[in-house]
Every structure is written in structure tokens, then in C-alpha cells.
ModelCIF file with pLDDT and N, C-alpha, C, O atoms, coordinates in Angstrom:
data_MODEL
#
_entry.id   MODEL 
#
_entity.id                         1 
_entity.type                       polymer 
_entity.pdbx_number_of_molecules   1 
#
_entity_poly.entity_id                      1 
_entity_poly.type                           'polypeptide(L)' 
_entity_poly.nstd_linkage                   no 
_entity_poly.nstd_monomer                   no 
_entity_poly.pdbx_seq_one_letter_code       
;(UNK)(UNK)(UNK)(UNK)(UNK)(UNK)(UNK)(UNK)(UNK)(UNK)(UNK)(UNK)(UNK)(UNK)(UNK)(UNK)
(UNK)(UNK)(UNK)(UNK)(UNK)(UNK)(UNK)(UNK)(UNK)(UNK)(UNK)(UNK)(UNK)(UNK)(UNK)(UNK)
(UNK)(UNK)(UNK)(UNK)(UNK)(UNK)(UNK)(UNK)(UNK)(UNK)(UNK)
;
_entity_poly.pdbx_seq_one_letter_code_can   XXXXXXXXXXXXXXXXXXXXXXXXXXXXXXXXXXXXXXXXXXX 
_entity_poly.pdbx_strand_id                 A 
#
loop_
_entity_poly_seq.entity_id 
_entity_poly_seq.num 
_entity_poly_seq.mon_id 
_entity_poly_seq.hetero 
1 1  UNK n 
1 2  UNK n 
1 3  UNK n 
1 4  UNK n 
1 5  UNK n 
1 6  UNK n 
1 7  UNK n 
1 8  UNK n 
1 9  UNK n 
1 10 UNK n 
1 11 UNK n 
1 12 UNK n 
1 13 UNK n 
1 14 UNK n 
1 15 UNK n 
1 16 UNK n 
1 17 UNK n 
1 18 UNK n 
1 19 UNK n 
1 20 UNK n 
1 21 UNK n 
1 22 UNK n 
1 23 UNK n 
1 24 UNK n 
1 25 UNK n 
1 26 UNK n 
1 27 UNK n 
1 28 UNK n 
1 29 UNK n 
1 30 UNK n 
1 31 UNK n 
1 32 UNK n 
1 33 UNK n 
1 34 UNK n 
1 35 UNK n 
1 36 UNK n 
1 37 UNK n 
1 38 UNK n 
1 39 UNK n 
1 40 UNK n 
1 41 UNK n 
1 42 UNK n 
1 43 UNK n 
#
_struct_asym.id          A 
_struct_asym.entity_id   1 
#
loop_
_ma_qa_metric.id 
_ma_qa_metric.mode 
_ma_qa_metric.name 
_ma_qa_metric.software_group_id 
_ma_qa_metric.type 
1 global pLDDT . pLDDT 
2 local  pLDDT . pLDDT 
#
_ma_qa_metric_global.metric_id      1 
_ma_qa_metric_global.metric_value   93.19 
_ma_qa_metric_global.model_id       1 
_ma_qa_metric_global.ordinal_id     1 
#
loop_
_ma_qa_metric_local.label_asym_id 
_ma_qa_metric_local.label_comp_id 
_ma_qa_metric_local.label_seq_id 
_ma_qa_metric_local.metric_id 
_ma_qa_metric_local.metric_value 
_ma_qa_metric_local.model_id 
_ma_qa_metric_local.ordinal_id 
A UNK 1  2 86.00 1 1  
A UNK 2  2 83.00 1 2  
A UNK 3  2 81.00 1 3  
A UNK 4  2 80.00 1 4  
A UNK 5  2 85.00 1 5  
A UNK 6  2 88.00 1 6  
A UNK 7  2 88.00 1 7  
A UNK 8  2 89.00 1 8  
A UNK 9  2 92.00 1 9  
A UNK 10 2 93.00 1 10 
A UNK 11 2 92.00 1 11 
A UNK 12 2 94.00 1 12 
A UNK 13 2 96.00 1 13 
A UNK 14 2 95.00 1 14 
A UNK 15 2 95.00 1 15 
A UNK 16 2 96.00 1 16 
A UNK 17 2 97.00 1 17 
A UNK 18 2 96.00 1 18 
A UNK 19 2 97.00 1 19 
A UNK 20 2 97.00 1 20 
A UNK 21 2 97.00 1 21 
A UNK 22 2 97.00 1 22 
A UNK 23 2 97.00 1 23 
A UNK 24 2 96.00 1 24 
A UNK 25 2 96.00 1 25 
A UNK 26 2 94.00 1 26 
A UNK 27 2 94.00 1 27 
A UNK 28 2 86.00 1 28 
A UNK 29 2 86.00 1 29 
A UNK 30 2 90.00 1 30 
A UNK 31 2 95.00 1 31 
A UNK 32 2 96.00 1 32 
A UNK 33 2 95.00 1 33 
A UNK 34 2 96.00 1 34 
A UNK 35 2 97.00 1 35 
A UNK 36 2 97.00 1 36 
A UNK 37 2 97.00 1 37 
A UNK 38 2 97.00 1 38 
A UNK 39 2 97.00 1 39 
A UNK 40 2 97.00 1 40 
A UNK 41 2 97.00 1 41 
A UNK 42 2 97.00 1 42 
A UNK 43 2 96.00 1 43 
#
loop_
_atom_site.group_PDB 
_atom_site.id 
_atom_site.type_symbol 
_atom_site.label_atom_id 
_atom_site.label_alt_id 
_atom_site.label_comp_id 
_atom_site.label_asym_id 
_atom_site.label_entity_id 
_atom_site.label_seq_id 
_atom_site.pdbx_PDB_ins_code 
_atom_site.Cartn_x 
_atom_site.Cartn_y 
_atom_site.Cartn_z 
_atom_site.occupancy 
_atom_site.B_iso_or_equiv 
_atom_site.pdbx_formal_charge 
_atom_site.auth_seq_id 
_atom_site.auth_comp_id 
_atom_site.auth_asym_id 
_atom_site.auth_atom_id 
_atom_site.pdbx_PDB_model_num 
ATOM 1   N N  . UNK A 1 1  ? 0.792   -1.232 0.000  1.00 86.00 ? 1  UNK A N  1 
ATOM 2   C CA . UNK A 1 1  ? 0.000   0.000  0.000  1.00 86.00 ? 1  UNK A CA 1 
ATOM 3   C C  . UNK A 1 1  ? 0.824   1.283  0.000  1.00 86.00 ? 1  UNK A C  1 
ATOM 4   O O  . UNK A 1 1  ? 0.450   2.380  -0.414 1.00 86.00 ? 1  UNK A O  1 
ATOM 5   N N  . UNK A 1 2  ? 1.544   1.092  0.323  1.00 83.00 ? 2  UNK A N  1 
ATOM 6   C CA . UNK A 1 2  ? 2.730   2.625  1.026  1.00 83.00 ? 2  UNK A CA 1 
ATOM 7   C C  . UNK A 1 2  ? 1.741   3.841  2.126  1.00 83.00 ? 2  UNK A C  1 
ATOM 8   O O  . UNK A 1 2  ? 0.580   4.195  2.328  1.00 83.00 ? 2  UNK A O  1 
ATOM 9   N N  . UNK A 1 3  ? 3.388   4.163  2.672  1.00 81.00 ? 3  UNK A N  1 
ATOM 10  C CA . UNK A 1 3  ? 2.980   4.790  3.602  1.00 81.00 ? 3  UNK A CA 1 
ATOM 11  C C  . UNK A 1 3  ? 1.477   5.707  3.820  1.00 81.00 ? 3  UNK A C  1 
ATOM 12  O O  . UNK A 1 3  ? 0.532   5.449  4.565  1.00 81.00 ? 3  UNK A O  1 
ATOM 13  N N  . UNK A 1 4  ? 1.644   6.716  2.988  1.00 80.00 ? 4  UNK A N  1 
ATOM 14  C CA . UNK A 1 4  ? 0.512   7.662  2.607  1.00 80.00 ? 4  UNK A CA 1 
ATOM 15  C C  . UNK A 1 4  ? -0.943  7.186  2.655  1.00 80.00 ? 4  UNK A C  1 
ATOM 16  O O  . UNK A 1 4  ? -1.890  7.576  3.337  1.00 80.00 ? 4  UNK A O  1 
ATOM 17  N N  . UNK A 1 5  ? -0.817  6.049  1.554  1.00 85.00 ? 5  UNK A N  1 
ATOM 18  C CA . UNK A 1 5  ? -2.494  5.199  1.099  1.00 85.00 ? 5  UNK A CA 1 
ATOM 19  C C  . UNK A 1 5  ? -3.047  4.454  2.767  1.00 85.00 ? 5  UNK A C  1 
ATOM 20  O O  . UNK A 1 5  ? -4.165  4.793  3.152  1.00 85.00 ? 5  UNK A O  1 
ATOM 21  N N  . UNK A 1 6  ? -2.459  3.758  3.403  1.00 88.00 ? 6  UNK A N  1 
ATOM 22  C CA . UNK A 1 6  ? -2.044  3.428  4.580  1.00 88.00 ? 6  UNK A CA 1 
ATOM 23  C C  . UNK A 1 6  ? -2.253  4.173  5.772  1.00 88.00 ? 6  UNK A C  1 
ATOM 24  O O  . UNK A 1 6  ? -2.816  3.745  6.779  1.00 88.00 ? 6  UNK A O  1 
ATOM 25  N N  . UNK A 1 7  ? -1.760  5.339  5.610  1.00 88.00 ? 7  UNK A N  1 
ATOM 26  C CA . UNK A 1 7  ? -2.807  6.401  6.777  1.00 88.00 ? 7  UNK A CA 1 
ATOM 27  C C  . UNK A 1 7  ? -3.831  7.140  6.311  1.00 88.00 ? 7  UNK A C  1 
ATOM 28  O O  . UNK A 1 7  ? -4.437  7.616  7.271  1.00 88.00 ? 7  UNK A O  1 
ATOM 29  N N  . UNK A 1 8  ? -4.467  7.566  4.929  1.00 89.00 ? 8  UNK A N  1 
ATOM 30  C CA . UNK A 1 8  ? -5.722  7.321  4.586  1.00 89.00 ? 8  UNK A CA 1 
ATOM 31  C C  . UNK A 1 8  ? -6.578  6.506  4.909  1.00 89.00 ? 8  UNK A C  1 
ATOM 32  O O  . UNK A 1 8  ? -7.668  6.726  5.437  1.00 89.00 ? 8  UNK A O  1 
ATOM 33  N N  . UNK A 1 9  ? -6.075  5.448  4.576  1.00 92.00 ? 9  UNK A N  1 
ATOM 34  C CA . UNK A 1 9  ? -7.251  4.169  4.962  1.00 92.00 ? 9  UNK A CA 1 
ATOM 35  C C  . UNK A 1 9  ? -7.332  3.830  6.205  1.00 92.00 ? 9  UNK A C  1 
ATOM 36  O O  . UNK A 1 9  ? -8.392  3.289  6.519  1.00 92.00 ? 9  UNK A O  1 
ATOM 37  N N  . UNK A 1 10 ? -6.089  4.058  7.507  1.00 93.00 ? 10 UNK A N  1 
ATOM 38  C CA . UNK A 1 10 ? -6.547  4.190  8.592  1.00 93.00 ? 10 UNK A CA 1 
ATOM 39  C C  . UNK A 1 10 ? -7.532  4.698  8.949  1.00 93.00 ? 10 UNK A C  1 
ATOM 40  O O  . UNK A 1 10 ? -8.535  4.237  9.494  1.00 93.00 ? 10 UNK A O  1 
ATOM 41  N N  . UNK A 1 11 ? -7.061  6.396  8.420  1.00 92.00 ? 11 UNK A N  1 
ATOM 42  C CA . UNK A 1 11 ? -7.896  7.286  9.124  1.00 92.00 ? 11 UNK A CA 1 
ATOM 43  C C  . UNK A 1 11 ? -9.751  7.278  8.747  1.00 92.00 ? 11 UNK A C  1 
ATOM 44  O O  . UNK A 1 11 ? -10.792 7.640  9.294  1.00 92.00 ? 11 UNK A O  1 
ATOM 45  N N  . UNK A 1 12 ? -9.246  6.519  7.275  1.00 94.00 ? 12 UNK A N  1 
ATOM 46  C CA . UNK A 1 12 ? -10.925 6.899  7.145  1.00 94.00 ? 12 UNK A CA 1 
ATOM 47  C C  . UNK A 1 12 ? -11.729 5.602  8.176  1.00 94.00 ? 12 UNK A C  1 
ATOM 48  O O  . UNK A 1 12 ? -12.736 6.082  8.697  1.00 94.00 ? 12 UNK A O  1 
ATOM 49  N N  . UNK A 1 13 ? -11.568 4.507  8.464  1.00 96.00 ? 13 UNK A N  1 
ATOM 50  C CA . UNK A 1 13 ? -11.431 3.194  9.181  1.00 96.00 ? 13 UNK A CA 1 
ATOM 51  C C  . UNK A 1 13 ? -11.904 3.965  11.101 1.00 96.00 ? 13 UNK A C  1 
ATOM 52  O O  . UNK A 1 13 ? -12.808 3.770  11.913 1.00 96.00 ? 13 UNK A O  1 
ATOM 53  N N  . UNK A 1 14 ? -10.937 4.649  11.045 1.00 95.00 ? 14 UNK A N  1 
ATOM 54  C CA . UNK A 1 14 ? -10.758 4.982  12.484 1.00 95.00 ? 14 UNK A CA 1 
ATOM 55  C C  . UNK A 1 14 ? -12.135 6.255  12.638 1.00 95.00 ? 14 UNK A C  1 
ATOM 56  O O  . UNK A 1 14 ? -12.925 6.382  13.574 1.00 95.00 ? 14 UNK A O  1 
ATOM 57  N N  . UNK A 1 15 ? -12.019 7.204  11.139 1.00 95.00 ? 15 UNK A N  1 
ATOM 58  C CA . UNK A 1 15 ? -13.010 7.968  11.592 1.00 95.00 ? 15 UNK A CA 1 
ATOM 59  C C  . UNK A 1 15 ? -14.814 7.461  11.380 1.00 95.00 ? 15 UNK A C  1 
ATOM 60  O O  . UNK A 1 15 ? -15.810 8.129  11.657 1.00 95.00 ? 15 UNK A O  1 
ATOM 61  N N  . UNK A 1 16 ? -14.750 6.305  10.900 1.00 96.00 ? 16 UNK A N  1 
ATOM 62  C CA . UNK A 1 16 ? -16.117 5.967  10.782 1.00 96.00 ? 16 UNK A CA 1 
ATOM 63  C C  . UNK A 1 16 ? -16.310 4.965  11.753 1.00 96.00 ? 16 UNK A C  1 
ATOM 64  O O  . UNK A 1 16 ? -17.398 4.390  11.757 1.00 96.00 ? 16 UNK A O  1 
ATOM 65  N N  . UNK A 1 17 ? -15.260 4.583  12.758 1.00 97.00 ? 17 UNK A N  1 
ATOM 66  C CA . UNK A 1 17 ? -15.503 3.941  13.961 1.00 97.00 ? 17 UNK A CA 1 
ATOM 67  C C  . UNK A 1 17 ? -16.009 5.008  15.253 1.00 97.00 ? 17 UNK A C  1 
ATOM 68  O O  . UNK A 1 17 ? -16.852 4.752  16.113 1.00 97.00 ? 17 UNK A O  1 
ATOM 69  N N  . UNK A 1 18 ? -15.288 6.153  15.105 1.00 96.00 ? 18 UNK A N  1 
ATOM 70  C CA . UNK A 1 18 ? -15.689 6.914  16.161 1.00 96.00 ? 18 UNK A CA 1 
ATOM 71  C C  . UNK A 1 18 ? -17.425 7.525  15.967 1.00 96.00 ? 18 UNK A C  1 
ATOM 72  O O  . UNK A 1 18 ? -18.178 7.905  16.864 1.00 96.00 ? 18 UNK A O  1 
ATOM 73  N N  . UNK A 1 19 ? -17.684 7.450  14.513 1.00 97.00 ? 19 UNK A N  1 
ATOM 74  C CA . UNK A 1 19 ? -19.373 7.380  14.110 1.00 97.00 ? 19 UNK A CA 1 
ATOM 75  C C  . UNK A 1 19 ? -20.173 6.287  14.750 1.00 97.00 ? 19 UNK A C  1 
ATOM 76  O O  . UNK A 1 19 ? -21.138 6.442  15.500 1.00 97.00 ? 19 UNK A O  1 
ATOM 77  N N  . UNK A 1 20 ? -19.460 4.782  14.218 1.00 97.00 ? 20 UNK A N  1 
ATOM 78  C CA . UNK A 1 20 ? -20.437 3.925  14.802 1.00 97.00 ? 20 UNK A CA 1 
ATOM 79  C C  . UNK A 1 20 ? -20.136 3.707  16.243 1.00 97.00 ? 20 UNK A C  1 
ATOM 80  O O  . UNK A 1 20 ? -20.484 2.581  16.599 1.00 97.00 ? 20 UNK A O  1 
ATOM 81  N N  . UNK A 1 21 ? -19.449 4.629  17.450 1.00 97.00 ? 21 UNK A N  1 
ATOM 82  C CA . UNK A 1 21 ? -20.004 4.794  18.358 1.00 97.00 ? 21 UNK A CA 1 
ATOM 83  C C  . UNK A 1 21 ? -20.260 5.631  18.642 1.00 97.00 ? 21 UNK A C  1 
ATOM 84  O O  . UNK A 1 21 ? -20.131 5.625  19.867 1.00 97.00 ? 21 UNK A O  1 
ATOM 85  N N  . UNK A 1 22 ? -20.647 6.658  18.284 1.00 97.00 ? 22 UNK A N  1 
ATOM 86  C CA . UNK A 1 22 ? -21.919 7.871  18.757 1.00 97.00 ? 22 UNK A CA 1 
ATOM 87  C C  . UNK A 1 22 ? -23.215 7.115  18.088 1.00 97.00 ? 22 UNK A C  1 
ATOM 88  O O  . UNK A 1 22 ? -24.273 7.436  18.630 1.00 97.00 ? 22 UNK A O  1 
ATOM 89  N N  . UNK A 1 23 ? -23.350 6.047  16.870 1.00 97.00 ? 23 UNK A N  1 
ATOM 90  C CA . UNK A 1 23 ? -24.741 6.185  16.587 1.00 97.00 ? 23 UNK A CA 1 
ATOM 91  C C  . UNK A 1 23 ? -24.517 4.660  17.847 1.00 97.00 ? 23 UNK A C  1 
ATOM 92  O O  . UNK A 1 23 ? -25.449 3.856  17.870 1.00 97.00 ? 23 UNK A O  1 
ATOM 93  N N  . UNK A 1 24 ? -24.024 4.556  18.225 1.00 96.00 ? 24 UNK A N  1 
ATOM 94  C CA . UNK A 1 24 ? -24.475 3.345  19.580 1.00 96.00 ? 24 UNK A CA 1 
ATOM 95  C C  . UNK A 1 24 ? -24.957 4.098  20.660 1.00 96.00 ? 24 UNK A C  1 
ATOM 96  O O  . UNK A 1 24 ? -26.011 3.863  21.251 1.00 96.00 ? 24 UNK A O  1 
ATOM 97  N N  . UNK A 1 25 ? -23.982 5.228  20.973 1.00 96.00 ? 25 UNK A N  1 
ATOM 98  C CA . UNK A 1 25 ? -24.465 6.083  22.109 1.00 96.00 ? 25 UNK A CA 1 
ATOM 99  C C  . UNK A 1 25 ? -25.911 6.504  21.730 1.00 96.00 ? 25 UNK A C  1 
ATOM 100 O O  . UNK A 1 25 ? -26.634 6.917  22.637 1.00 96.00 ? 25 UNK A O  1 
ATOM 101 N N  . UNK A 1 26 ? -26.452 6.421  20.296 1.00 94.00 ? 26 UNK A N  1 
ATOM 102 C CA . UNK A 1 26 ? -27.683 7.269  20.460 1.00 94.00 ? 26 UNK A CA 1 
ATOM 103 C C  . UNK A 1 26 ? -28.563 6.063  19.884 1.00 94.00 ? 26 UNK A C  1 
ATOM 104 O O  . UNK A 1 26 ? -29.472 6.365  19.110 1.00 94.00 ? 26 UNK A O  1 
ATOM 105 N N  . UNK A 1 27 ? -28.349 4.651  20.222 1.00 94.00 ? 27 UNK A N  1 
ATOM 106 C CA . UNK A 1 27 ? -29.317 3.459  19.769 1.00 94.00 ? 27 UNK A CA 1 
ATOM 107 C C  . UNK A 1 27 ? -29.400 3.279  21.307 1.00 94.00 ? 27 UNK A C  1 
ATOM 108 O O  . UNK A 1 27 ? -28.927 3.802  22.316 1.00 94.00 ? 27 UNK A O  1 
ATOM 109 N N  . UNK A 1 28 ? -30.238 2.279  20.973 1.00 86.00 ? 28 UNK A N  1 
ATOM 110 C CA . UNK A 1 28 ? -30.641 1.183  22.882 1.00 86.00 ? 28 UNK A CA 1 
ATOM 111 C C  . UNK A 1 28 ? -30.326 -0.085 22.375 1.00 86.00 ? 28 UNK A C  1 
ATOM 112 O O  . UNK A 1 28 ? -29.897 -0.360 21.255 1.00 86.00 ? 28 UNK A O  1 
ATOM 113 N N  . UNK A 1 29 ? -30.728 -1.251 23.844 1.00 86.00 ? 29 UNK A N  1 
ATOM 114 C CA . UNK A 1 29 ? -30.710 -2.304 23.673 1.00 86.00 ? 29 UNK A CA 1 
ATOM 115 C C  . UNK A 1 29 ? -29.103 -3.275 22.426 1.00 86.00 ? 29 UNK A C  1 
ATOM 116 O O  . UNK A 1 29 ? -28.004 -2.927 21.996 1.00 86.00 ? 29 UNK A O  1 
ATOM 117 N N  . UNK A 1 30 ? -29.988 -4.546 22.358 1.00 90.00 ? 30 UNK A N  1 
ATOM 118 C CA . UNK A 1 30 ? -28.949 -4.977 21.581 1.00 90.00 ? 30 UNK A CA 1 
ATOM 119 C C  . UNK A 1 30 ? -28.180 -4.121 20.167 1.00 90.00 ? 30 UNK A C  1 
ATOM 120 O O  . UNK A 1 30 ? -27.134 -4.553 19.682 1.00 90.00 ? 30 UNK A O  1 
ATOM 121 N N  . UNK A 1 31 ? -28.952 -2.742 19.567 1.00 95.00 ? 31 UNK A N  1 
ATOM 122 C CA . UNK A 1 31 ? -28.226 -2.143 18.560 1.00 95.00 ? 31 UNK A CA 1 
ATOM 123 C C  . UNK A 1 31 ? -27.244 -1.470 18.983 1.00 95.00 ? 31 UNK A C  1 
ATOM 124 O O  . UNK A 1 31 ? -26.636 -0.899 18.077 1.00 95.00 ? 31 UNK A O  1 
ATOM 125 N N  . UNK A 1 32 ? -26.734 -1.267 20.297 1.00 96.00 ? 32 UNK A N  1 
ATOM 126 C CA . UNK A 1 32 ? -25.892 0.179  20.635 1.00 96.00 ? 32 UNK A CA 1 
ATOM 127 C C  . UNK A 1 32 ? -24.937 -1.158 20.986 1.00 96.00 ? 32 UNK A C  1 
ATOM 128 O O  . UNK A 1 32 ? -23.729 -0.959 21.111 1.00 96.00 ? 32 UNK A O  1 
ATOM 129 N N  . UNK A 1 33 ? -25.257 -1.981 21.084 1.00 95.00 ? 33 UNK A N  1 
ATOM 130 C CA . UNK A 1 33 ? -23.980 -2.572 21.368 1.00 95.00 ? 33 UNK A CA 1 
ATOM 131 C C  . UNK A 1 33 ? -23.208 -3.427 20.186 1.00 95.00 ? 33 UNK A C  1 
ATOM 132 O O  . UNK A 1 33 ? -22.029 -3.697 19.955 1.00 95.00 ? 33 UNK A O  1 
ATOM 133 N N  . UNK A 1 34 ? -24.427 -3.706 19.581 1.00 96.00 ? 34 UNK A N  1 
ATOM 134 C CA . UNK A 1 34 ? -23.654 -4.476 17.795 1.00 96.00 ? 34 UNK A CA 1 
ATOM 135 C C  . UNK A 1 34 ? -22.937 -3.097 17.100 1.00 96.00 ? 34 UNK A C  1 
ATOM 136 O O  . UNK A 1 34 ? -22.221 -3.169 16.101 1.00 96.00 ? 34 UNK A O  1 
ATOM 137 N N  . UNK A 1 35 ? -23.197 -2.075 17.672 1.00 97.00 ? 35 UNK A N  1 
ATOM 138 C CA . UNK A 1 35 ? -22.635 -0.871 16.962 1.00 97.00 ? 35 UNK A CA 1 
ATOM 139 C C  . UNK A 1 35 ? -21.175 -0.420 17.480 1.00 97.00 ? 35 UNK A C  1 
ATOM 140 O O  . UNK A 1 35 ? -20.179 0.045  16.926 1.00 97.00 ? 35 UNK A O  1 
ATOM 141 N N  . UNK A 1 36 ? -21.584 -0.851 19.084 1.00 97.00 ? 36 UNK A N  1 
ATOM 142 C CA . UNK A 1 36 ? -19.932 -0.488 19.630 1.00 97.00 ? 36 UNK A CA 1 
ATOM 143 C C  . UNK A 1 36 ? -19.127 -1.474 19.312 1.00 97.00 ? 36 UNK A C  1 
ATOM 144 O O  . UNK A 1 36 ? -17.931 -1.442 19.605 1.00 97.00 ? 36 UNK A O  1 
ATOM 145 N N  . UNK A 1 37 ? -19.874 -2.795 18.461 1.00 97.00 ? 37 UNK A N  1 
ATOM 146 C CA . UNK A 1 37 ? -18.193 -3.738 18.548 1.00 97.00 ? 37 UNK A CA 1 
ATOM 147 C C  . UNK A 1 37 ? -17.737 -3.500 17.113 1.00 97.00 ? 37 UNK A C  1 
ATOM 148 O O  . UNK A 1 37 ? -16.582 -3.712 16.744 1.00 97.00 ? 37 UNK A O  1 
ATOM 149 N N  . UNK A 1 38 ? -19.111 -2.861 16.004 1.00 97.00 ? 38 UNK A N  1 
ATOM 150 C CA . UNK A 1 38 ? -18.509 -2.280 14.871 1.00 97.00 ? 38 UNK A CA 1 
ATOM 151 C C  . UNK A 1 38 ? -17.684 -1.647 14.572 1.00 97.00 ? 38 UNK A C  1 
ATOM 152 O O  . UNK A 1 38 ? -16.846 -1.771 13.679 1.00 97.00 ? 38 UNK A O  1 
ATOM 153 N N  . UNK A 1 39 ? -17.973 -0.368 15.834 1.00 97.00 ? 39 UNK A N  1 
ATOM 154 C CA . UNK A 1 39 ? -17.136 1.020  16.180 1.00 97.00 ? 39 UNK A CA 1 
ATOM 155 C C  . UNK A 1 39 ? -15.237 0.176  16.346 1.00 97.00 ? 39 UNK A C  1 
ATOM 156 O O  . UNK A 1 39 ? -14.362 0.028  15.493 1.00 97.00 ? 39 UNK A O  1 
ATOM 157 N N  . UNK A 1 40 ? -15.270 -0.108 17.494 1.00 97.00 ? 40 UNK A N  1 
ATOM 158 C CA . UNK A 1 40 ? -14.176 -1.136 18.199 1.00 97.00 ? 40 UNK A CA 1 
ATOM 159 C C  . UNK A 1 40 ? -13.564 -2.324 17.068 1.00 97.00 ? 40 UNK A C  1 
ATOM 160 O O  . UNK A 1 40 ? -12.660 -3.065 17.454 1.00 97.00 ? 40 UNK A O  1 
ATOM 161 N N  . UNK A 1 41 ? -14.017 -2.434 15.898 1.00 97.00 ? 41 UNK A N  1 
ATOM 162 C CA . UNK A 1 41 ? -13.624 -3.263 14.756 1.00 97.00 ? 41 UNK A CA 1 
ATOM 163 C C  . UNK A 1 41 ? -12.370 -2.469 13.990 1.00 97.00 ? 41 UNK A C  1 
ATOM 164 O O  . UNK A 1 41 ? -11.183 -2.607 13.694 1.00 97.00 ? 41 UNK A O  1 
ATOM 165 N N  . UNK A 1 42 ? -13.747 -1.324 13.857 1.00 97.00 ? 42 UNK A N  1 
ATOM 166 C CA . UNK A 1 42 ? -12.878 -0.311 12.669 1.00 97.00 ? 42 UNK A CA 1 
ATOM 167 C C  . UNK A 1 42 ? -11.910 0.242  13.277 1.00 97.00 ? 42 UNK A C  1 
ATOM 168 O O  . UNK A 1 42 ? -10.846 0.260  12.659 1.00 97.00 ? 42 UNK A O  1 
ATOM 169 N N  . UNK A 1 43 ? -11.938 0.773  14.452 1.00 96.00 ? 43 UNK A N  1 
ATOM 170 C CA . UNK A 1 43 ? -10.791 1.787  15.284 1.00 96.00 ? 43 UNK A CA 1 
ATOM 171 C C  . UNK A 1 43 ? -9.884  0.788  15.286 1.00 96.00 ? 43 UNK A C  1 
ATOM 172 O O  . UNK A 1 43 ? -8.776  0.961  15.796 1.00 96.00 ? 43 UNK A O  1 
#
């Protein structure tokens, strides 16, 4: 990949993990939590 492509794709990875846990913080029940291990996947 090289360096560059590589912290792109982190970052985009990392920033749509910190999404799927705010939309957990703002689900209930079993969705906020299939969302935090989504969140916790991508980060």
C-alpha cells in the first residue's frame, strides 16, 4: 500500500468507527452494542 495510502485508509477506518459509536451512544438495547463492537472493529 505505502505509507501515505495506509494512513488514509486508517484514518478513514478509524473515523467511521468513532461514528459507529456515537450512533451506539444514540441506539438502545442490543443495537448500541452491535454498533460499539462495529465502532471497536474499525478503530
Amino acid at each position: 500500500l505505502g505509507n501515505r495510502r495506509s494512513i488514509e485508509i486508517g484514518g478513514i477506518l478509524m473515523a467511521l468507527g468513532q461514528f459507529a459509536m456515537f450512533f451506539s451512544a444514540s441506539a438502545s438495547g442490543g443495537a448500541a452494542i452491535s454498533l460499539m463492537w462495529v465502532g471497536l472493529t474499525l478503530l
